[in-house]
C-alpha atoms as a PDB file:
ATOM      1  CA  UNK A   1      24.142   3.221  66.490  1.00  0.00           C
ATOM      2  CA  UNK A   2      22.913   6.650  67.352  1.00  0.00           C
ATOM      3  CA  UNK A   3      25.165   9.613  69.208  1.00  0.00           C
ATOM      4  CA  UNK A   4      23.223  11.624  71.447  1.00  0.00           C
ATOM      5  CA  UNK A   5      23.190  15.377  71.437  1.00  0.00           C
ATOM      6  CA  UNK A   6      21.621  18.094  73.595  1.00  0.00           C
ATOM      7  CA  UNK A   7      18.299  20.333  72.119  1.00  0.00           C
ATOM      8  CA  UNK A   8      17.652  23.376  72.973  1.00  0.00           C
ATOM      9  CA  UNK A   9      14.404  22.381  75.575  1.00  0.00           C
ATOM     10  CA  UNK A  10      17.320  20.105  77.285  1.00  0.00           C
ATOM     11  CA  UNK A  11      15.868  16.609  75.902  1.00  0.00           C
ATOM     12  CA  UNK A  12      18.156  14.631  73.770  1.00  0.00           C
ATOM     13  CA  UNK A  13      17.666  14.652  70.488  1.00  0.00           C
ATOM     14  CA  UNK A  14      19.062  11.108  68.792  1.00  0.00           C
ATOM     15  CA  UNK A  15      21.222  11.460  65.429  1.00  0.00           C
ATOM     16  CA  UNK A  16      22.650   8.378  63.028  1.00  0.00           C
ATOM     17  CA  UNK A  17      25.963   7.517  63.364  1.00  0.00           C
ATOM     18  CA  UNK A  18      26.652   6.951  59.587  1.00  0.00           C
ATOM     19  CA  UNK A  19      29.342   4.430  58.594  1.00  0.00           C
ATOM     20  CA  UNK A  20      31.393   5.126  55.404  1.00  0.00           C
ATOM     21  CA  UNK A  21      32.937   2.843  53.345  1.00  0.00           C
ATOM     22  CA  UNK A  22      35.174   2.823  50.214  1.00  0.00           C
ATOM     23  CA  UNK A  23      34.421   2.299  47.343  1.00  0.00           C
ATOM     24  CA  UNK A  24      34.523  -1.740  46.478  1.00  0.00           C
ATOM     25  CA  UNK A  25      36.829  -2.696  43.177  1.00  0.00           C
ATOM     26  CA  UNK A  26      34.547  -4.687  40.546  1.00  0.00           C
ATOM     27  CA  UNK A  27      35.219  -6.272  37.789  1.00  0.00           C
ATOM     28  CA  UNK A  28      32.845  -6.899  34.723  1.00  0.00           C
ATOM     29  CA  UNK A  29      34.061  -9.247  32.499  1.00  0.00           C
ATOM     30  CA  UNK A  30      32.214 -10.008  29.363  1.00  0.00           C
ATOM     31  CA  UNK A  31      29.475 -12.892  30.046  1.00  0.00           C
ATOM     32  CA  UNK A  32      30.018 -16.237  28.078  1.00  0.00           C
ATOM     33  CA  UNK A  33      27.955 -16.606  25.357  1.00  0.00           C
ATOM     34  CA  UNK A  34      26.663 -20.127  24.451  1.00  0.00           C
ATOM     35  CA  UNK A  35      26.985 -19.421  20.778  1.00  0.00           C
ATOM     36  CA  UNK A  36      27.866 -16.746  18.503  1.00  0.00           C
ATOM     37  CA  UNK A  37      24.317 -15.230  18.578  1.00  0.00           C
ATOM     38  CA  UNK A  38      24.248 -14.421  21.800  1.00  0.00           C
ATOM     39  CA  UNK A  39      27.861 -12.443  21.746  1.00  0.00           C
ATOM     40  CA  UNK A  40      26.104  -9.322  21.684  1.00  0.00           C
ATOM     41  CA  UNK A  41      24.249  -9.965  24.769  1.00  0.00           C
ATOM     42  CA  UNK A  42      26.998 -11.284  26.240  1.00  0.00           C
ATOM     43  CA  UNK A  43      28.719  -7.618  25.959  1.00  0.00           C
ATOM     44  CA  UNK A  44      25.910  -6.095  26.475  1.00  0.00           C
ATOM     45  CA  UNK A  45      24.812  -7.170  29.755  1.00  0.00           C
ATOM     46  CA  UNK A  46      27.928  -6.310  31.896  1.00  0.00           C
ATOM     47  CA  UNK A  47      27.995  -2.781  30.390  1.00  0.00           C
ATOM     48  CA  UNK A  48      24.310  -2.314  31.458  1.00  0.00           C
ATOM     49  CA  UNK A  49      25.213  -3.419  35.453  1.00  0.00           C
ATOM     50  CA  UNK A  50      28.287  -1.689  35.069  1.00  0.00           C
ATOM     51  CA  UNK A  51      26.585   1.504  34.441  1.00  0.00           C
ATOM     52  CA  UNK A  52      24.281   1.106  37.397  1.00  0.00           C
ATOM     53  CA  UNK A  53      26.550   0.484  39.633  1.00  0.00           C
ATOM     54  CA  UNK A  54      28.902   3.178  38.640  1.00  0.00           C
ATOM     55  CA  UNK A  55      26.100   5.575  39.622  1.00  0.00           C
ATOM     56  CA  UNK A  56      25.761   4.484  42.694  1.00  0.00           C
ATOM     57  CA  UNK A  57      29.355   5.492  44.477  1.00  0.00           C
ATOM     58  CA  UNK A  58      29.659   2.107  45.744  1.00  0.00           C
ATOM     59  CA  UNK A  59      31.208   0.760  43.333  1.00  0.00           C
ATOM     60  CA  UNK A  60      34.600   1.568  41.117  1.00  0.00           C
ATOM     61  CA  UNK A  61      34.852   0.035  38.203  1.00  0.00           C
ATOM     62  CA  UNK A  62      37.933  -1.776  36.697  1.00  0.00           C
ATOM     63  CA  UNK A  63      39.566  -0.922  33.739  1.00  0.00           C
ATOM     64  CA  UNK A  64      38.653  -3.797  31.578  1.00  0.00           C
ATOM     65  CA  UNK A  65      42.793  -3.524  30.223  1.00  0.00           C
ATOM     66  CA  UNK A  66      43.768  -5.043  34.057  1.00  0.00           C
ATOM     67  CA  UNK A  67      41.291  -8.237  33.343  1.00  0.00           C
ATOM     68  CA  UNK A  68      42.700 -11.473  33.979  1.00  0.00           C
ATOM     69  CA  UNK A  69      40.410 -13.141  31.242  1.00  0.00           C
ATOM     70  CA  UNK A  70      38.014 -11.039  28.463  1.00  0.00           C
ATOM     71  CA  UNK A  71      34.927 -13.693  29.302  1.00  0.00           C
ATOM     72  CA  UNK A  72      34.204 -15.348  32.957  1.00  0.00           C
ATOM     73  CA  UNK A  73      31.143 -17.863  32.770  1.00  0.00           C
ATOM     74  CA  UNK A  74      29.523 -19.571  36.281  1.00  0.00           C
ATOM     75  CA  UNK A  75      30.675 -23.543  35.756  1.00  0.00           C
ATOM     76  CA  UNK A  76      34.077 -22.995  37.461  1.00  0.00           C
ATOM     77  CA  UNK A  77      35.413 -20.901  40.443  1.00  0.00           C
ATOM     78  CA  UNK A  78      37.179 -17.817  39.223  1.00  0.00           C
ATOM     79  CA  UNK A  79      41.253 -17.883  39.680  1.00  0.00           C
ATOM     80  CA  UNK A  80      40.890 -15.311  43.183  1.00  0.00           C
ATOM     81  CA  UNK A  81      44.523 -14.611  42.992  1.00  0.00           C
ATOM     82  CA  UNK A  82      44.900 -13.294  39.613  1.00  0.00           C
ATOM     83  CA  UNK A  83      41.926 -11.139  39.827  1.00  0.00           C
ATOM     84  CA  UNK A  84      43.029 -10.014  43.585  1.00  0.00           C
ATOM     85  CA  UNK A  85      46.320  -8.762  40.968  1.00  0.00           C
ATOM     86  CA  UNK A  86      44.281  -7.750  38.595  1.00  0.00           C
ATOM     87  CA  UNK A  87      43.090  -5.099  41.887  1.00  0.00           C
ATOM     88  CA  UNK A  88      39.538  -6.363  41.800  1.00  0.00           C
ATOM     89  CA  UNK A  89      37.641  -7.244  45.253  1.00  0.00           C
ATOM     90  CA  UNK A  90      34.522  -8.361  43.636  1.00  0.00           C
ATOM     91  CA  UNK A  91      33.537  -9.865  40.005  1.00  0.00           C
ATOM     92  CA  UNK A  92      30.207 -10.344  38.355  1.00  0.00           C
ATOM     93  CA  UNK A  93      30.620 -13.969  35.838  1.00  0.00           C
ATOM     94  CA  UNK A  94      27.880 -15.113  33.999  1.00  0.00           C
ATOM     95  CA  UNK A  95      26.608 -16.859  31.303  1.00  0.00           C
ATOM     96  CA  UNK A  96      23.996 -16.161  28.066  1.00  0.00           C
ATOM     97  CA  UNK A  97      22.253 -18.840  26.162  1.00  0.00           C
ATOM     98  CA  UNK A  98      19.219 -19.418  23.515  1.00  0.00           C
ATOM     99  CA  UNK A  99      16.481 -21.757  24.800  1.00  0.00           C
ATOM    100  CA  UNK A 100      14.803 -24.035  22.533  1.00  0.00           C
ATOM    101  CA  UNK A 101      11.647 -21.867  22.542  1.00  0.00           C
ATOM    102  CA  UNK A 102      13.619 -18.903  21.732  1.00  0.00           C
ATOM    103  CA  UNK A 103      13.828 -17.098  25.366  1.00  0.00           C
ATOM    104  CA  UNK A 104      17.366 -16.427  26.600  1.00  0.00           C
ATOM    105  CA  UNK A 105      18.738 -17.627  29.742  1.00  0.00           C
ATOM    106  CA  UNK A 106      20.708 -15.358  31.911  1.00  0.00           C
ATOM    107  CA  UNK A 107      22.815 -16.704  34.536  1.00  0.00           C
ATOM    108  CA  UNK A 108      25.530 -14.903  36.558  1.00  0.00           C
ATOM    109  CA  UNK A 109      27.634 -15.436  40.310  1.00  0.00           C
ATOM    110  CA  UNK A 110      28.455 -12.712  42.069  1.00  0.00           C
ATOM    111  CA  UNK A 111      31.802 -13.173  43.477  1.00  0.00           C
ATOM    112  CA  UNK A 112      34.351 -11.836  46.655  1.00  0.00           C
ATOM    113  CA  UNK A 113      37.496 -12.044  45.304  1.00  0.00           C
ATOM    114  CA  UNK A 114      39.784 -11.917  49.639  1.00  0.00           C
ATOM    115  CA  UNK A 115      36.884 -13.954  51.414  1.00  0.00           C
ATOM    116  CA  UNK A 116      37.306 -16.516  47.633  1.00  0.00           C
ATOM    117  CA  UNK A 117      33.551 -17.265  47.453  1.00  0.00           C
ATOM    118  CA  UNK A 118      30.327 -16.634  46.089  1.00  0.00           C
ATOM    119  CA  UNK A 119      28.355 -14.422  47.404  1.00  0.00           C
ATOM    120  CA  UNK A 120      25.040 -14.255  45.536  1.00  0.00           C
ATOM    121  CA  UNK A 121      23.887 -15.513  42.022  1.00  0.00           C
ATOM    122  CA  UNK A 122      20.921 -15.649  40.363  1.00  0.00           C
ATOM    123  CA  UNK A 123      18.999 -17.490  36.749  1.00  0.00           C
ATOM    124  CA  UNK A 124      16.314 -15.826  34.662  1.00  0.00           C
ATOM    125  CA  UNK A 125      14.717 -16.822  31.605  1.00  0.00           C
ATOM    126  CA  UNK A 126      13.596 -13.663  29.219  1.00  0.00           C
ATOM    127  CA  UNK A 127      12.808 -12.660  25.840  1.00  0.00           C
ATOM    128  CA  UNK A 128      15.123 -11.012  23.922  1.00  0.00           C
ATOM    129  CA  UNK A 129      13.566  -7.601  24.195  1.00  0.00           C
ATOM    130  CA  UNK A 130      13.712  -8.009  28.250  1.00  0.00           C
ATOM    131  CA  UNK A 131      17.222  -8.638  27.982  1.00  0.00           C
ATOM    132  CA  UNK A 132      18.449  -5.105  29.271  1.00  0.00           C
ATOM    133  CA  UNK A 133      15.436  -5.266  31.652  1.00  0.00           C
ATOM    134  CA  UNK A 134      17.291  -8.432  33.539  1.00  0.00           C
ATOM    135  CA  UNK A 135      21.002  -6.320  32.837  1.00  0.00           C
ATOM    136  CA  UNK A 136      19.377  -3.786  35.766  1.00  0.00           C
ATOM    137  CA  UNK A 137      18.013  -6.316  38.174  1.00  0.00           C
ATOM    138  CA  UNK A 138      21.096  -7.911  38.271  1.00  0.00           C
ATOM    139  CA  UNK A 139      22.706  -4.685  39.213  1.00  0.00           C
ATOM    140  CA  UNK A 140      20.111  -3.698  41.846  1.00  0.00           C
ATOM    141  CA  UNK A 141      20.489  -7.266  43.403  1.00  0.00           C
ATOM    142  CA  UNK A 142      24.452  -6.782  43.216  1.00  0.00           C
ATOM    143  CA  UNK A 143      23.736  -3.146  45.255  1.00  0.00           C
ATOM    144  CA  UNK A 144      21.343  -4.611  47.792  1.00  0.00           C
ATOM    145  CA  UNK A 145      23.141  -7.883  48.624  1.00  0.00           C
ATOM    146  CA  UNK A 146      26.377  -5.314  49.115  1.00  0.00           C
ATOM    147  CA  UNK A 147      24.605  -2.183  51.075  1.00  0.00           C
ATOM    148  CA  UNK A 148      22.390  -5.041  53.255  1.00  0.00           C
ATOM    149  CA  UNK A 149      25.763  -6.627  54.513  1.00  0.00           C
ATOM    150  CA  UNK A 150      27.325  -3.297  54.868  1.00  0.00           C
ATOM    151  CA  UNK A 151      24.605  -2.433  57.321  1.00  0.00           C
ATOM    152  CA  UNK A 152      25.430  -5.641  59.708  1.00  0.00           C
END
């Protein structure tokens, strides 16, 4: 979209029409962690996107006090009407685990809580020390799906 105004010479100069929209409502839930080793991780993670996207404006955060459950993994569909009463429009689940050779696998879904579906989800396989590395691509993959379908 573009509004036209008038320049000074009398040609029209063409100007973005910029759309704003409020903030969205996520919720960050601790990851499930396959075993007691990977707990940490399985903090760690959400605080890591959670801190992206907090810098970014387009998201809010939830107070982690209004969660409907402390852990959300990816094998089942999330209950969408507790955490639409829990004030959440979107929530990141996901999932930590130790492979046999010693790499962890990161899993997570992406969730909208009023259209009750997925929306994006992704599966990496790291080594420990890359874990927060994955943590931020998650959140810039969260931030692009979101600002690409806000553009449509």
């Amino acid at each position: 979209m573009f509004a036209y105004s008038a320049a000074i010479a009398g040609s029209p100069i063409l100007h973005p029409v910029l759309r704003t929209y409020p903030p969205l409502r996520i919720a960050l839930p601790e990851f499930v962690a396959d075993s007691p080793a990977e707990e940490e991780l399985a903090r760690t993670i959400p605080q890591i996107v959670g801190g992206d996207l907090a810098l970014t404006k387009v998201f809010v955060l939830n107070d982690p006090a209004t969660f409907v459950a402390k852990c959300v993994g990816i094998d089942v569909s999330p209950s969408f009407v507790d955490w639409r009463s829990a004030n959440s429009q979107r929530l990141l689940a996901g999932s930590v685990a130790r492979q046999p050779d010693g790499r962890i696998r990161i899993a997570y879904r992406f969730w909208d809580m009023f259209g009750e579906r997925q929306l994006t989800g992704m599966q990496y396989s790291a080594s420990p020390d890359e874990v927060g590395e994955i943590g931020h691509r998650i959140s810039a993959e969260i931030y692009e799906y979101v600002i690409s379908v806000r553009k449509k």
